[in-house]
Every structure is written in C-alpha cells, then in structure tokens.
N, C-alpha and C. Protein backbone atom coordinates (compact mmCIF):
# COMPACT_ATOMS: atom_id res chain seq x y z
N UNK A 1 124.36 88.70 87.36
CA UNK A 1 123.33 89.28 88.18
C UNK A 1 122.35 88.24 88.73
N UNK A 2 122.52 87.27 88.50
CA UNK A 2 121.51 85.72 88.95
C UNK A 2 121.61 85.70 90.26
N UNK A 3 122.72 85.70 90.63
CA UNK A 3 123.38 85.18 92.11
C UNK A 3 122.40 85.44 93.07
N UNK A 4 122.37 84.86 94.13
CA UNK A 4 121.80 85.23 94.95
C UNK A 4 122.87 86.88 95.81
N UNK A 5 122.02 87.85 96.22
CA UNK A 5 123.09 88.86 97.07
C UNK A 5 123.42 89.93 95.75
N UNK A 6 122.64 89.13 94.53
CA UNK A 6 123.52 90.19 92.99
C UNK A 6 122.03 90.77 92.44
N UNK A 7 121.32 90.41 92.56
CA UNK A 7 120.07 89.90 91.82
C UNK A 7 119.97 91.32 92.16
N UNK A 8 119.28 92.20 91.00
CA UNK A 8 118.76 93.55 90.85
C UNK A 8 117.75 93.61 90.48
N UNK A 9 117.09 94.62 90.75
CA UNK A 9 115.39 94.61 90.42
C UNK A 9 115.20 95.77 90.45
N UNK A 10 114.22 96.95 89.64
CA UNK A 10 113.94 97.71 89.27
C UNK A 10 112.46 97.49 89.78
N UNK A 11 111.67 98.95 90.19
CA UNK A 11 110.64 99.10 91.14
C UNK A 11 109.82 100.18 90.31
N UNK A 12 108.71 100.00 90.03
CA UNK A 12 107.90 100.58 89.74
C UNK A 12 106.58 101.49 89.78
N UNK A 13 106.26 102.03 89.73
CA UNK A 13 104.72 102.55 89.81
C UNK A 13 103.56 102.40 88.44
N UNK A 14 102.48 102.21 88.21
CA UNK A 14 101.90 101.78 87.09
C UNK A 14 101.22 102.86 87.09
N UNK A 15 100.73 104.27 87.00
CA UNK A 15 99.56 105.34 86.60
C UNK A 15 98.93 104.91 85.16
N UNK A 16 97.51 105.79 85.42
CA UNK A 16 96.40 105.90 84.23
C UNK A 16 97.19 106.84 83.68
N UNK A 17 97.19 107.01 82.32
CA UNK A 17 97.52 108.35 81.57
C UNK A 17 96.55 108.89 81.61
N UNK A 18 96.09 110.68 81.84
CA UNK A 18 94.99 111.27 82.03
C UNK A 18 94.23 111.30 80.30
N UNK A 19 93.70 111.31 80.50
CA UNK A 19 92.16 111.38 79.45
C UNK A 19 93.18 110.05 78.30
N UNK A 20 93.30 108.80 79.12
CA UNK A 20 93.53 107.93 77.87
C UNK A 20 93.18 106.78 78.65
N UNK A 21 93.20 105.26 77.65
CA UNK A 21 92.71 104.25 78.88
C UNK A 21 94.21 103.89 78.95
N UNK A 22 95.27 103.94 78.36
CA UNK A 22 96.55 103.40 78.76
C UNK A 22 97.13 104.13 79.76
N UNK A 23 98.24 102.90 80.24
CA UNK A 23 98.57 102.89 81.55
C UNK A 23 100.28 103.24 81.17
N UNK A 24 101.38 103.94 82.10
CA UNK A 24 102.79 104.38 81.80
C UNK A 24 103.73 103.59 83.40
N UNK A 25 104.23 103.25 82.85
CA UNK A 25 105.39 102.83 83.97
C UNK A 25 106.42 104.00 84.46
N UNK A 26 106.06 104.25 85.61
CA UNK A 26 107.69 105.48 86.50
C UNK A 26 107.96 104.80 87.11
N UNK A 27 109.97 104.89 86.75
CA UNK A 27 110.65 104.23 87.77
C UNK A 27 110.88 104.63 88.62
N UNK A 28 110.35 104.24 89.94
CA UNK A 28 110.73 105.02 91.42
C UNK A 28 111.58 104.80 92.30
N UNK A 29 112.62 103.37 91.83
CA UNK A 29 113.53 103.05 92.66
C UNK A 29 114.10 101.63 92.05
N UNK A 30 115.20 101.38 93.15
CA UNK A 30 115.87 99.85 92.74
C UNK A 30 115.57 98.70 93.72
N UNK A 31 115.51 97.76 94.00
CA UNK A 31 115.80 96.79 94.85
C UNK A 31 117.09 96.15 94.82
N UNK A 32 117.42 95.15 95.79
CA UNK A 32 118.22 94.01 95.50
C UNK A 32 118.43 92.96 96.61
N UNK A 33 118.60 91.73 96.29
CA UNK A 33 118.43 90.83 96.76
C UNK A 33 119.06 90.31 98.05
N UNK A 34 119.16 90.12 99.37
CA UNK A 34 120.08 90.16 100.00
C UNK A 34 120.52 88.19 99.93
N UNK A 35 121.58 87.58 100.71
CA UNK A 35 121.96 86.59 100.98
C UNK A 35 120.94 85.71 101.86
N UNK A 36 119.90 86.31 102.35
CA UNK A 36 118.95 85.37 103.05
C UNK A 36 118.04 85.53 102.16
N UNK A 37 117.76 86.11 101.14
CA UNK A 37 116.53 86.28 100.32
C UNK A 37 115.44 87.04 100.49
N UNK A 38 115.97 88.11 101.74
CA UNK A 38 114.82 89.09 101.92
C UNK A 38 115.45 90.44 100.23
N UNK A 39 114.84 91.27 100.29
CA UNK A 39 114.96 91.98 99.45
C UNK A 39 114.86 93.83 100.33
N UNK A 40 116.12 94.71 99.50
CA UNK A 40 116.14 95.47 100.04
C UNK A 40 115.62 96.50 99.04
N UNK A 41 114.64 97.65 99.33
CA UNK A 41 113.86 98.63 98.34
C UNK A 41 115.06 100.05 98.42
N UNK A 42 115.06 100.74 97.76
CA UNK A 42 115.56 102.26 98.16
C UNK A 42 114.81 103.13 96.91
N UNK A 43 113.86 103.80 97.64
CA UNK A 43 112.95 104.37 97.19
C UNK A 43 113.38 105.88 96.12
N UNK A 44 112.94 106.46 94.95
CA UNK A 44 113.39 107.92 95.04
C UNK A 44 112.15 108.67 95.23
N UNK A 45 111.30 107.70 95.07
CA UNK A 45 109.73 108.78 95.29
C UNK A 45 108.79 107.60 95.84
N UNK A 46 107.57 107.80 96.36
CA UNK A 46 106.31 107.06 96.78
C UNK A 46 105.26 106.77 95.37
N UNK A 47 104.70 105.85 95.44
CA UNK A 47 103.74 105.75 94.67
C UNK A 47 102.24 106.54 95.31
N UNK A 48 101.44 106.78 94.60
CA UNK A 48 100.35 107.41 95.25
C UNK A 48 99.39 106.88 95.49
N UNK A 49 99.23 105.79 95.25
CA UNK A 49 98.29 104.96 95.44
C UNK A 49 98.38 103.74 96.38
N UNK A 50 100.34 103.74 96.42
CA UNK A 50 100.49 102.57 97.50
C UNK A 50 100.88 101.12 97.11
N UNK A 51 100.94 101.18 95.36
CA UNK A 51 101.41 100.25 94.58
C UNK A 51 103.05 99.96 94.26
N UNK A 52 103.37 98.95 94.55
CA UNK A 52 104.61 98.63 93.77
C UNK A 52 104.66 97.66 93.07
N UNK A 53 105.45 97.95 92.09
CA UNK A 53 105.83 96.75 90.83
C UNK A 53 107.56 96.59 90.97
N UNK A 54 107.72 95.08 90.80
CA UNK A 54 109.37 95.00 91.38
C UNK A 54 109.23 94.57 89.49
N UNK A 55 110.21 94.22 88.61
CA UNK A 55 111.10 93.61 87.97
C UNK A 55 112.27 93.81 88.05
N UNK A 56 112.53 92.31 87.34
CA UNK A 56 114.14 91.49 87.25
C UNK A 56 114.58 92.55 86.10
N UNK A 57 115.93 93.28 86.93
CA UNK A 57 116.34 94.19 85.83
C UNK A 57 117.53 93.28 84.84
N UNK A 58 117.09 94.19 83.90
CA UNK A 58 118.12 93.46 82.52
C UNK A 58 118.41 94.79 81.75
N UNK A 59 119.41 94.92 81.01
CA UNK A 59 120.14 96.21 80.67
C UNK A 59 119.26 96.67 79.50
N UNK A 60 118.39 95.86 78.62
CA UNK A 60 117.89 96.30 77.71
C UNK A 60 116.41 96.91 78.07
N UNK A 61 115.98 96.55 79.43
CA UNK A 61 114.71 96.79 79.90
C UNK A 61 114.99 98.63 80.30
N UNK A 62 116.36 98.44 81.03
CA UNK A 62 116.45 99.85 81.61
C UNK A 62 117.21 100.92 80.43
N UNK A 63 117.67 100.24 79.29
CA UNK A 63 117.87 101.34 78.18
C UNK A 63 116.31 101.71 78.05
N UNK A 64 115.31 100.45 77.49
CA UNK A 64 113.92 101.21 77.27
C UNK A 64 113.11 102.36 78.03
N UNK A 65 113.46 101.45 79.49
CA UNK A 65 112.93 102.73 80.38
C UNK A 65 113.38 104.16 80.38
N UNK A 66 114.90 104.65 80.24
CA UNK A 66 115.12 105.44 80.01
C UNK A 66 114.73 106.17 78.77
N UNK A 67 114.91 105.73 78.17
CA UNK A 67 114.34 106.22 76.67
C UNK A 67 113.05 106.26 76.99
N UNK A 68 111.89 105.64 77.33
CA UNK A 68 110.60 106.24 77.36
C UNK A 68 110.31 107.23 78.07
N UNK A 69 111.67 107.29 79.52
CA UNK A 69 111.40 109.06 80.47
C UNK A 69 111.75 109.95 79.74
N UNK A 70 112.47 109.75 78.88
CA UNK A 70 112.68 110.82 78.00
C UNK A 70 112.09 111.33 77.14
N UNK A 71 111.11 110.36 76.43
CA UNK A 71 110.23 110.82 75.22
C UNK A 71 109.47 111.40 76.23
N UNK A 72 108.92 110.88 77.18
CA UNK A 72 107.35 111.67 78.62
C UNK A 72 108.21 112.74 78.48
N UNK A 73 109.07 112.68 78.99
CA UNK A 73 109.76 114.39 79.93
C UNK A 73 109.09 115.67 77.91
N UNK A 74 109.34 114.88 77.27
CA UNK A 74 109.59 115.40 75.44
C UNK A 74 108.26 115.86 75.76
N UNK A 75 107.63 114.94 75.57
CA UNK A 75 105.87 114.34 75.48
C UNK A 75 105.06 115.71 76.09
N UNK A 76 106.28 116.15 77.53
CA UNK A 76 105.17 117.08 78.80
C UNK A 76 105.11 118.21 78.05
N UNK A 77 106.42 119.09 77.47
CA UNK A 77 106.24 120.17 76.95
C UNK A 77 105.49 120.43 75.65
C-alpha cells in the first residue's frame, strides 16, 4: 500500500461528545492517492463543521475503527 497510485487513506470527522470534554472519530470516507500525487476523496457523509482528517490507513487502525462504531452504535441504545 506505499506505492505511489496504492496509498490508502481513511477520512475523518473529529466531534465533541455531548456533555463530555472528549472528542470521537466518524469515519466518513476513503481517499487514495493518484500517480501525480493529487489525492482522490469519496465521501459517505459531510462533516458539519467543514473539517477533515485524512490518515494513512493500516488494517489494524481500521479493525479499531470498526470496533469502536460498534461499541457507539452499542453505546446509543
């Protein structure tokens, strides 16, 4: 995934948790890198504030992420 044209990236949004001072990461989309080095976004939702956060995805980052939408999704009910 180094390569240039391979390179994946995972896109973020950062929210306040309501009545806490910590902050939760939603993943809102992927990137990836093209052969000239521009970078391409594909969104599944907007941030609301207008923020994005890119990271360099790695398989153990996006097991965590999943696993933490899951405890939230747990967390809501």
């Amino acid at each position: 995934m180094d390569s240039v044209g391979k390179k994946r990236w995972n896109v973020y949004t950062i929210r306040r948790r309501p009545g806490s001072e910590r902050n939760y990461w939603v993943k809102i989309g992927v990137g990836f890198v093209n052969g000239d080095g521009s970078i391409n976004l594909y969104l599944d939702a907007m941030p609301l504030d207008g923020k994005l956060q890119l990271r360099e995805w790695r398989e153990d980052a996006e097991a965590r992420a999943n696993g933490a939408a899951e405890a939230a999704e747990v967390e809501a009910f």
